[in-house]
PDB file of N, CA and C in Angstrom:
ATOM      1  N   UNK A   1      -1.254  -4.225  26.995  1.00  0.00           N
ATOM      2  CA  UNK A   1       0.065  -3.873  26.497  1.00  0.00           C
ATOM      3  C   UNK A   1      -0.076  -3.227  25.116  1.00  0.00           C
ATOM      4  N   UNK A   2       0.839  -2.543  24.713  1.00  0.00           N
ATOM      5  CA  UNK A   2       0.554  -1.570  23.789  1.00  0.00           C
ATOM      6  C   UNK A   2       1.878  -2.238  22.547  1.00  0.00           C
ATOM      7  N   UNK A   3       0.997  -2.385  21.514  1.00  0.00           N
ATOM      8  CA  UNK A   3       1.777  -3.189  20.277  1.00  0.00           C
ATOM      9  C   UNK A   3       2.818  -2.137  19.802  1.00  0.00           C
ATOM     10  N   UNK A   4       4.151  -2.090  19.637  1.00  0.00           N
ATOM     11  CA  UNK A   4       4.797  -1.246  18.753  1.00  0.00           C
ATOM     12  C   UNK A   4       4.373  -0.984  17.508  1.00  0.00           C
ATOM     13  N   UNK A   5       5.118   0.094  16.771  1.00  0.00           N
ATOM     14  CA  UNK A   5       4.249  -0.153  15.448  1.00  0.00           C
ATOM     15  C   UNK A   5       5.500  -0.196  14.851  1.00  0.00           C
ATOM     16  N   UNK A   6       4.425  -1.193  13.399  1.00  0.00           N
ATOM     17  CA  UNK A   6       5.659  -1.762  12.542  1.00  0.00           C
ATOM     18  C   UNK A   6       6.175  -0.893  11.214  1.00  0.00           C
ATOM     19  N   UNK A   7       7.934  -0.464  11.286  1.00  0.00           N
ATOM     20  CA  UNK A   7       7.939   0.223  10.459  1.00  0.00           C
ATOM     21  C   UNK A   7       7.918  -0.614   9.163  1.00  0.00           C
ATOM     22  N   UNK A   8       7.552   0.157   7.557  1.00  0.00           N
ATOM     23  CA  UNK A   8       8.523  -0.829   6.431  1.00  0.00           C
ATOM     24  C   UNK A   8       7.262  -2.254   6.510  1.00  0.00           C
ATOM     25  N   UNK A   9       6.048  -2.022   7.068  1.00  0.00           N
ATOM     26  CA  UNK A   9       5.581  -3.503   6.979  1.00  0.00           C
ATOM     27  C   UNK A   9       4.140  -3.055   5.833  1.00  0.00           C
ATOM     28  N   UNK A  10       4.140  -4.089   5.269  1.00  0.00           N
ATOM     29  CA  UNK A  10       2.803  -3.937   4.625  1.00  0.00           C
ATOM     30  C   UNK A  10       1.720  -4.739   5.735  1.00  0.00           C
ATOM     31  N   UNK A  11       0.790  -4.941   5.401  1.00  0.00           N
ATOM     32  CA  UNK A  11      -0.801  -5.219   6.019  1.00  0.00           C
ATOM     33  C   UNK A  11      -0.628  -6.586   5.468  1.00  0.00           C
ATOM     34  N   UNK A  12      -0.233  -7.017   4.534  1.00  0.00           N
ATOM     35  CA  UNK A  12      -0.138  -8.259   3.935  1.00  0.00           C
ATOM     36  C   UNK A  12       1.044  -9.083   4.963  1.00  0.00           C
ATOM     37  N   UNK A  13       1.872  -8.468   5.032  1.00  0.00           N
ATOM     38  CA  UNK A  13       3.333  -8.834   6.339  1.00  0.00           C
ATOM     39  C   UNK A  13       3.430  -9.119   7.771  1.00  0.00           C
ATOM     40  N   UNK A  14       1.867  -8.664   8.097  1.00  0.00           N
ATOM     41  CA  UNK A  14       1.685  -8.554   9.387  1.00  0.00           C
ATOM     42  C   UNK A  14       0.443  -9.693   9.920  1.00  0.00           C
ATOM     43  N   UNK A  15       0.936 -10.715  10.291  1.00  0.00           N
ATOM     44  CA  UNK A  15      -0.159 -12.006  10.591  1.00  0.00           C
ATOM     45  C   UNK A  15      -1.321 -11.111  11.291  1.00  0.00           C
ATOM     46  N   UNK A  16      -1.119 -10.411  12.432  1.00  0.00           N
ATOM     47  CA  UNK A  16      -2.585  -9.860  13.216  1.00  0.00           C
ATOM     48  C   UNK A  16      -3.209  -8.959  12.816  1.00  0.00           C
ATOM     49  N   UNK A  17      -2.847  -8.524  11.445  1.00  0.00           N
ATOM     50  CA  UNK A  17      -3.512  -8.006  10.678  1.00  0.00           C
ATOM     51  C   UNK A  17      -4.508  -8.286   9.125  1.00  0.00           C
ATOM     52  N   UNK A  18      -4.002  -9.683   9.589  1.00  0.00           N
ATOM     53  CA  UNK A  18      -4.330 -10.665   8.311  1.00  0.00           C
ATOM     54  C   UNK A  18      -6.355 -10.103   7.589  1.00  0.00           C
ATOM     55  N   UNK A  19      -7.246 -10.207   8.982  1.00  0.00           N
ATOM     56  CA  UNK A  19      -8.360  -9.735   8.350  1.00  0.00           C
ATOM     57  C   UNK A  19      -8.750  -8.284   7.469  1.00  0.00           C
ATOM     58  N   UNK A  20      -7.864  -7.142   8.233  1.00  0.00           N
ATOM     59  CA  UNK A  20      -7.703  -6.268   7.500  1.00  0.00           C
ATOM     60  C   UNK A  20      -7.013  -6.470   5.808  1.00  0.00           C
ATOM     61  N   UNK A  21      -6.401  -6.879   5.485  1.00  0.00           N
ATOM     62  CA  UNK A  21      -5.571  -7.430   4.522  1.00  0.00           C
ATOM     63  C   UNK A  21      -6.671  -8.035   3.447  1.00  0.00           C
ATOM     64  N   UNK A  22      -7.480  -8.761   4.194  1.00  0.00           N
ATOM     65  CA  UNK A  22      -7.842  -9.328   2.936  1.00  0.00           C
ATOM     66  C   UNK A  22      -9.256  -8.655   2.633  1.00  0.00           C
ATOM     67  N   UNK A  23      -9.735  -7.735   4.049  1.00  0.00           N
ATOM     68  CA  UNK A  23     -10.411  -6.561   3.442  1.00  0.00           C
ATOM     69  C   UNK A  23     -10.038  -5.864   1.830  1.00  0.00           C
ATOM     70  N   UNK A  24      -9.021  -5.439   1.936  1.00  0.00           N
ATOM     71  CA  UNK A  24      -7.744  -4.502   1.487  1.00  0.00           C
ATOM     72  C   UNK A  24      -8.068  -5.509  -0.143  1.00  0.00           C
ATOM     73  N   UNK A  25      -7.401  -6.813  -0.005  1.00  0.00           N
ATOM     74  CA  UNK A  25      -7.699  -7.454  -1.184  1.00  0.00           C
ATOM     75  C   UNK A  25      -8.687  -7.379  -2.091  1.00  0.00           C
ATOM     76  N   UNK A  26      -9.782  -7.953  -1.109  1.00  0.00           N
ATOM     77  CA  UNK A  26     -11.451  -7.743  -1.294  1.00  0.00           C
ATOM     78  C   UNK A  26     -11.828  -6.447  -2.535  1.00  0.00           C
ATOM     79  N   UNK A  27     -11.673  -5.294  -1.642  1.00  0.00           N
ATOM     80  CA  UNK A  27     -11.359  -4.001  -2.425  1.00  0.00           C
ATOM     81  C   UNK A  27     -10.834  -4.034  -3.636  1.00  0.00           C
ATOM     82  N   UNK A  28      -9.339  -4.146  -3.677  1.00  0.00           N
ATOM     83  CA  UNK A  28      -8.732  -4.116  -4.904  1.00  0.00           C
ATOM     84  C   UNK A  28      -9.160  -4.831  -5.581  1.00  0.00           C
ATOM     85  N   UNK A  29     -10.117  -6.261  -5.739  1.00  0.00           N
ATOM     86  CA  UNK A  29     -10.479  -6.961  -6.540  1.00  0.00           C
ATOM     87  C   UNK A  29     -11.960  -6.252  -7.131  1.00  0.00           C
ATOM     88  N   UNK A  30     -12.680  -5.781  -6.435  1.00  0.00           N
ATOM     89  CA  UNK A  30     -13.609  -5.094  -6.907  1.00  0.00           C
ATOM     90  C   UNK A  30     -13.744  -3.675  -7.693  1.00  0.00           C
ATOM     91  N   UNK A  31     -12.366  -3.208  -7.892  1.00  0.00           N
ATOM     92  CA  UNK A  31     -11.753  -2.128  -8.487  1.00  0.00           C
ATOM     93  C   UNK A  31     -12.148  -2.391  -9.886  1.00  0.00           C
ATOM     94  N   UNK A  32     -12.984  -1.575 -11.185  1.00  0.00           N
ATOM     95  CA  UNK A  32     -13.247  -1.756 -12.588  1.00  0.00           C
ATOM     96  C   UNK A  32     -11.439  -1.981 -12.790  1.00  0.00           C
ATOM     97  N   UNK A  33     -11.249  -2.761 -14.041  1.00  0.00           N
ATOM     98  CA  UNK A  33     -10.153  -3.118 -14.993  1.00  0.00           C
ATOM     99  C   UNK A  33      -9.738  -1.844 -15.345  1.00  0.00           C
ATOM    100  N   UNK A  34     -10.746  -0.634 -15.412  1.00  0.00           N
ATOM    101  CA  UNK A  34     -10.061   0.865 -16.191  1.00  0.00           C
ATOM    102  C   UNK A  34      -9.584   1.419 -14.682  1.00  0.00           C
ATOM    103  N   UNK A  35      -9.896   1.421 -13.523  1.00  0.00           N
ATOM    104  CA  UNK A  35      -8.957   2.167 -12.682  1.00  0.00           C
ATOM    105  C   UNK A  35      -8.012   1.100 -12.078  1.00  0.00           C
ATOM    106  N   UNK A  36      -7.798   0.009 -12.231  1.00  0.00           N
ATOM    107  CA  UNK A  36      -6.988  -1.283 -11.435  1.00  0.00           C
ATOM    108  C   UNK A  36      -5.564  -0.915 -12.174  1.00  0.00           C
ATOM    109  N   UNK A  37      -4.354  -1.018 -10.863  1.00  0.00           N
ATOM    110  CA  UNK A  37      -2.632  -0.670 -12.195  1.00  0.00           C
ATOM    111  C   UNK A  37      -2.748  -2.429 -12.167  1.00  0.00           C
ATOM    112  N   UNK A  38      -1.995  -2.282 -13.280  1.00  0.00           N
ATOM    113  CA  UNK A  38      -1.189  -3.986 -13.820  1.00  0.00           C
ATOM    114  C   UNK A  38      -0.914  -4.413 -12.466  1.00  0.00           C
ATOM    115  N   UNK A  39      -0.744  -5.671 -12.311  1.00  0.00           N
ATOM    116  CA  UNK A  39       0.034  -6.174 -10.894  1.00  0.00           C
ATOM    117  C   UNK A  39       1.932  -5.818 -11.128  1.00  0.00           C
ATOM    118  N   UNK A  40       2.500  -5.901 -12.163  1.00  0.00           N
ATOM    119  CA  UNK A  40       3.494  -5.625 -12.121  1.00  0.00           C
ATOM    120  C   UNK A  40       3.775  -3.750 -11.759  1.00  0.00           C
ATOM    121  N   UNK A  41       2.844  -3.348 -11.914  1.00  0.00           N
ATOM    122  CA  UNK A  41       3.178  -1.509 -11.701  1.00  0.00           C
ATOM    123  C   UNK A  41       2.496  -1.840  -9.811  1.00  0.00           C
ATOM    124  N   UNK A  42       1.651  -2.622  -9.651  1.00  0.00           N
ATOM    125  CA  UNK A  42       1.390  -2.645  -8.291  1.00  0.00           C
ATOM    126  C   UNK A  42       2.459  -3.026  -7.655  1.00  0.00           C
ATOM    127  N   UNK A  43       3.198  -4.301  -8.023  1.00  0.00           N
ATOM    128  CA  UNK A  43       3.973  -4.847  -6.958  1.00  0.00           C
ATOM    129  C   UNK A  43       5.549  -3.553  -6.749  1.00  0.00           C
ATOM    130  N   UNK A  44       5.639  -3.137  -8.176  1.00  0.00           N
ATOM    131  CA  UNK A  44       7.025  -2.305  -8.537  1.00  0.00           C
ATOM    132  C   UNK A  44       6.279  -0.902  -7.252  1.00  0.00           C
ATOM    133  N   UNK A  45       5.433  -0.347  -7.547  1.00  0.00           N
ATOM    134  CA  UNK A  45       5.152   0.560  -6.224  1.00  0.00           C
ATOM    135  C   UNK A  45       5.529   0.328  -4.781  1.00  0.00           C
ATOM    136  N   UNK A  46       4.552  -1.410  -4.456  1.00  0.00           N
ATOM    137  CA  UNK A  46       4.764  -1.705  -2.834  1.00  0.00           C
ATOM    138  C   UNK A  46       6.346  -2.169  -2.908  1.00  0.00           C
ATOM    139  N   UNK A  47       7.119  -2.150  -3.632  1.00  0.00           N
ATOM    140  CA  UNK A  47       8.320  -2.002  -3.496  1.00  0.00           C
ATOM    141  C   UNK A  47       9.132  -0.833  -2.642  1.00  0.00           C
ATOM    142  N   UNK A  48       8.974   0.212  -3.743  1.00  0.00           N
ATOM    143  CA  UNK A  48       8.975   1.556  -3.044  1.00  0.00           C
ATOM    144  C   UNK A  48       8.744   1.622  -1.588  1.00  0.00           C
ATOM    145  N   UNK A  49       7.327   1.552  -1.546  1.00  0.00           N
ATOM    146  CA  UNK A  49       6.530   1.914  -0.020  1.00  0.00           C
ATOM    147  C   UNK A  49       7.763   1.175   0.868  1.00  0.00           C
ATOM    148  N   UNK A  50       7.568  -0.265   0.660  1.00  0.00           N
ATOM    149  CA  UNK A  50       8.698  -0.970   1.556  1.00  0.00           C
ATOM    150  C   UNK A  50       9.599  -0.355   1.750  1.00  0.00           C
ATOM    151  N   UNK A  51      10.321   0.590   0.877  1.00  0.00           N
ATOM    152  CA  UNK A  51      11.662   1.309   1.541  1.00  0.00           C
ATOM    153  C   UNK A  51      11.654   2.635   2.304  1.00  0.00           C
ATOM    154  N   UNK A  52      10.202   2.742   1.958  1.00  0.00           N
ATOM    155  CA  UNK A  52      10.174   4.155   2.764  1.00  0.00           C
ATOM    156  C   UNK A  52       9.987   4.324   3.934  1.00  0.00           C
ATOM    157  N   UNK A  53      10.283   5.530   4.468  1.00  0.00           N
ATOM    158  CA  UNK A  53      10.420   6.000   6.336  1.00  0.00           C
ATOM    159  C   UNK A  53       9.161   6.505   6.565  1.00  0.00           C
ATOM    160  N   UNK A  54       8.227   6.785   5.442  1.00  0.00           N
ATOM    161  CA  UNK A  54       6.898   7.402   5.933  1.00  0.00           C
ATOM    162  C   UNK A  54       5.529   5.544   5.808  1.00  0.00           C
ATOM    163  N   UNK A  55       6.225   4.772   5.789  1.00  0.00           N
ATOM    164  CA  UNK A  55       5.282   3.450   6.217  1.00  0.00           C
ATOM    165  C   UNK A  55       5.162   3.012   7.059  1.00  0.00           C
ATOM    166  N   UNK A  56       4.219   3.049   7.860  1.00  0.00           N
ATOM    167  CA  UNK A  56       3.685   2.858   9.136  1.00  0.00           C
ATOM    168  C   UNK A  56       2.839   1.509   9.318  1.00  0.00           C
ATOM    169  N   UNK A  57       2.894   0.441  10.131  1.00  0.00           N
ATOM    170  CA  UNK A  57       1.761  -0.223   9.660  1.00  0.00           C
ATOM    171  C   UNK A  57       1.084  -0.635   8.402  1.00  0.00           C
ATOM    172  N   UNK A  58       1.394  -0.609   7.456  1.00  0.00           N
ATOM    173  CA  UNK A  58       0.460  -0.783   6.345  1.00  0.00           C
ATOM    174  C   UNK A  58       0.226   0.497   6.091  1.00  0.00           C
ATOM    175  N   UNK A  59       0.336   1.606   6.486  1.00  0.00           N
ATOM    176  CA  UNK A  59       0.043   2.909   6.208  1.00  0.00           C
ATOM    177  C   UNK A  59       0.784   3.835   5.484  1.00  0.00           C
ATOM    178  N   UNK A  60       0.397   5.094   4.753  1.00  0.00           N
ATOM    179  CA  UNK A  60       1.521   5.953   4.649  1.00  0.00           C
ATOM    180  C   UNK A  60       1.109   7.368   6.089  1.00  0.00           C
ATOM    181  N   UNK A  61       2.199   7.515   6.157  1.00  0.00           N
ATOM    182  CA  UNK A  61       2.394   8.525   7.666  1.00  0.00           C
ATOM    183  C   UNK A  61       2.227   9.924   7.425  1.00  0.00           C
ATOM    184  N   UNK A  62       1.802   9.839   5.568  1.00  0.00           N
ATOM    185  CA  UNK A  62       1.903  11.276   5.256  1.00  0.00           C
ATOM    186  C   UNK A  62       0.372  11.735   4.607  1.00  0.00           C
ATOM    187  N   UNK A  63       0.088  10.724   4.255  1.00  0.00           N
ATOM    188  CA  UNK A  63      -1.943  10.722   3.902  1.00  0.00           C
ATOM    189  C   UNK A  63      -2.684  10.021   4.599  1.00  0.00           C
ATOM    190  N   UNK A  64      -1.864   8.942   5.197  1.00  0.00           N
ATOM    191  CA  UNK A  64      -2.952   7.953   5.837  1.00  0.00           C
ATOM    192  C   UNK A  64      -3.377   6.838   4.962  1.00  0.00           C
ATOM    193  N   UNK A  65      -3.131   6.579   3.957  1.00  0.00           N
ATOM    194  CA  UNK A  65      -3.668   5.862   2.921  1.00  0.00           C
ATOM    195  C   UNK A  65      -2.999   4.364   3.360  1.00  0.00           C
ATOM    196  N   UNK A  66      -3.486   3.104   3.170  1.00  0.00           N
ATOM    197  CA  UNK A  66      -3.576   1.995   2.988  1.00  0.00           C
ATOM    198  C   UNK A  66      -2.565   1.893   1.937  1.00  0.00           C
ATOM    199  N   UNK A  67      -1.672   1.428   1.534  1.00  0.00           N
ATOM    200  CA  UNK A  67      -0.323   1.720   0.471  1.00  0.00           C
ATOM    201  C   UNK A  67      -0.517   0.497  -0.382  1.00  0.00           C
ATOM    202  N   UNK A  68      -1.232  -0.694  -0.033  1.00  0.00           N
ATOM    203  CA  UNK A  68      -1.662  -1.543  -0.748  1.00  0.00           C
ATOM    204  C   UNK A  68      -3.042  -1.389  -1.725  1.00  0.00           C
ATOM    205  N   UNK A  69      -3.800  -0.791  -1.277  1.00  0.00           N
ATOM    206  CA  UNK A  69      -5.072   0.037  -2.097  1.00  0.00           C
ATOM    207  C   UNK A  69      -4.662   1.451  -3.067  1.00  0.00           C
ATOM    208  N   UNK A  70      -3.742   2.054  -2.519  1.00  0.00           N
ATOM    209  CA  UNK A  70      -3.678   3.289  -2.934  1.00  0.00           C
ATOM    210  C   UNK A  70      -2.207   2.903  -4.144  1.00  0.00           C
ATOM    211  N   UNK A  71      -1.249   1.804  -4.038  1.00  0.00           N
ATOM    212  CA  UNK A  71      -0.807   1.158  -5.351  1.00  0.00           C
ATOM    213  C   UNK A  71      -1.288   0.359  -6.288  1.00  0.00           C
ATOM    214  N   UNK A  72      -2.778   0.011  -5.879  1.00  0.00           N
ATOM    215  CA  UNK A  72      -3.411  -0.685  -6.906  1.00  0.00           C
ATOM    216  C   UNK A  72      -4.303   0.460  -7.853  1.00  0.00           C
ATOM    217  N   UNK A  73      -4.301   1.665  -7.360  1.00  0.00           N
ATOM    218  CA  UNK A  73      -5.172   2.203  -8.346  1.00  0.00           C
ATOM    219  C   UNK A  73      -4.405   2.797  -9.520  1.00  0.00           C
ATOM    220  N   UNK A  74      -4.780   3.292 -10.681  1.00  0.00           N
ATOM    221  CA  UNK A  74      -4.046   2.920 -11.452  1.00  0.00           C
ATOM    222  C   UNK A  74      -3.083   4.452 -11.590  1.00  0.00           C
ATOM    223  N   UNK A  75      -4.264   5.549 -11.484  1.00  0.00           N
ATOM    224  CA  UNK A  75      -3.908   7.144 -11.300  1.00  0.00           C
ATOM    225  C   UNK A  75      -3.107   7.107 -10.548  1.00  0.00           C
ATOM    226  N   UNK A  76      -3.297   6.685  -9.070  1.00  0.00           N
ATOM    227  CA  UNK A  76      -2.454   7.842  -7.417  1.00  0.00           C
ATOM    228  C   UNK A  76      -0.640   7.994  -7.911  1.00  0.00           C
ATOM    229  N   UNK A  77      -0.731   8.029  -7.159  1.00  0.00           N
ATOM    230  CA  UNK A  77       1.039   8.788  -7.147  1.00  0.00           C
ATOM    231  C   UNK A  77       1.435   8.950  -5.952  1.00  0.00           C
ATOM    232  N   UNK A  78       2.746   8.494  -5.779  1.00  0.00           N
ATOM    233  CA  UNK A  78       3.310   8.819  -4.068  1.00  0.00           C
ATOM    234  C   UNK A  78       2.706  10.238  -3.639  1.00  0.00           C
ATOM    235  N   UNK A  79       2.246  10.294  -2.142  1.00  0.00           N
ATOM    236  CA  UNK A  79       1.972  11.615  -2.080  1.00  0.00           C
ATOM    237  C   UNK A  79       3.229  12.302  -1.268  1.00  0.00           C
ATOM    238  N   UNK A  80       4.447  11.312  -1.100  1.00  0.00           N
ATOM    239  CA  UNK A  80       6.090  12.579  -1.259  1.00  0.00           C
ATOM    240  C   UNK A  80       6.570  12.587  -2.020  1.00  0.00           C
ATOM    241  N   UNK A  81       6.539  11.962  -2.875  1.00  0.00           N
ATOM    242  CA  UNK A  81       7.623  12.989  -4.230  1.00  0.00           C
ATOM    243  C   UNK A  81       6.836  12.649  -5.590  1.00  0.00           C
ATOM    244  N   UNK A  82       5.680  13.002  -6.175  1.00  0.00           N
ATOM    245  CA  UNK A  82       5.273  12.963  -7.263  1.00  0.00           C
ATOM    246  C   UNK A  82       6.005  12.093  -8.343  1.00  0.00           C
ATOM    247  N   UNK A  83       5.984  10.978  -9.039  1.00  0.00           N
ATOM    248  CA  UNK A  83       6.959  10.796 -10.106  1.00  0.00           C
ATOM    249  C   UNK A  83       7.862   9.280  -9.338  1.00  0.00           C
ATOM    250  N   UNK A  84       7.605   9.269  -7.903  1.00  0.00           N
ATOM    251  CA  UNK A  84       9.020   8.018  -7.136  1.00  0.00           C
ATOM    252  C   UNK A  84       8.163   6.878  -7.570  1.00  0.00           C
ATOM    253  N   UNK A  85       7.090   6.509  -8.207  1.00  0.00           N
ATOM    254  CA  UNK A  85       6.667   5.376  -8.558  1.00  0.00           C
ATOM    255  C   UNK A  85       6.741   4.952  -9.563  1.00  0.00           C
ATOM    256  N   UNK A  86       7.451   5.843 -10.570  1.00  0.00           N
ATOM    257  CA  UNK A  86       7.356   5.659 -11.810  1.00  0.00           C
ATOM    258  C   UNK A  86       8.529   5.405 -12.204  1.00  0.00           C
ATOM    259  N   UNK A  87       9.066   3.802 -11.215  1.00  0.00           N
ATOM    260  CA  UNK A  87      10.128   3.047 -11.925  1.00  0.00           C
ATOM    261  C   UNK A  87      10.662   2.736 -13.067  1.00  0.00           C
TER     262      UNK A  87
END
């Protein structure tokens, strides 16, 4: 049977995805302190993602990127509208 996919969900949200997730964690913890964002600019991002129509799975639908890795770094930037993260 073929799983729907979840819109609006992070990787963290999704129990059968739990090992991926803490891959995902794993990662971000091994990130140097000079490219890691604050957890408060992280969580204020996966905010965002959560409302958006291009989140797929834990994904964005428009790079492919992991939205939990790609808000922890400290540079990236939404890749639809330049600037929507910068609550």
């Amino acid at each position: 049977m073929i799983k729907p996919f979840c819109r609006r969900c992070l990787l963290e949200d999704m129990p059968d995805r739990a090992a991926l997730a803490s891959n995902i964690r794993e990662l971000i913890s091994l990130l140097p302190d000079t490219l890691r964002a604050e957890e408060s600019q992280r969580q204020s991002r996966l905010a965002v993602c959560r409302s958006c129509d291009h989140l797929v799975d834990g994904m964005c639908a428009l790079c492919g990127c992991y939205v939990e890795l790609r808000a922890a770094k400290r540079k990236m930037t939404c890749p639809d509208v330049p600037g929507r993260w910068e609550c």
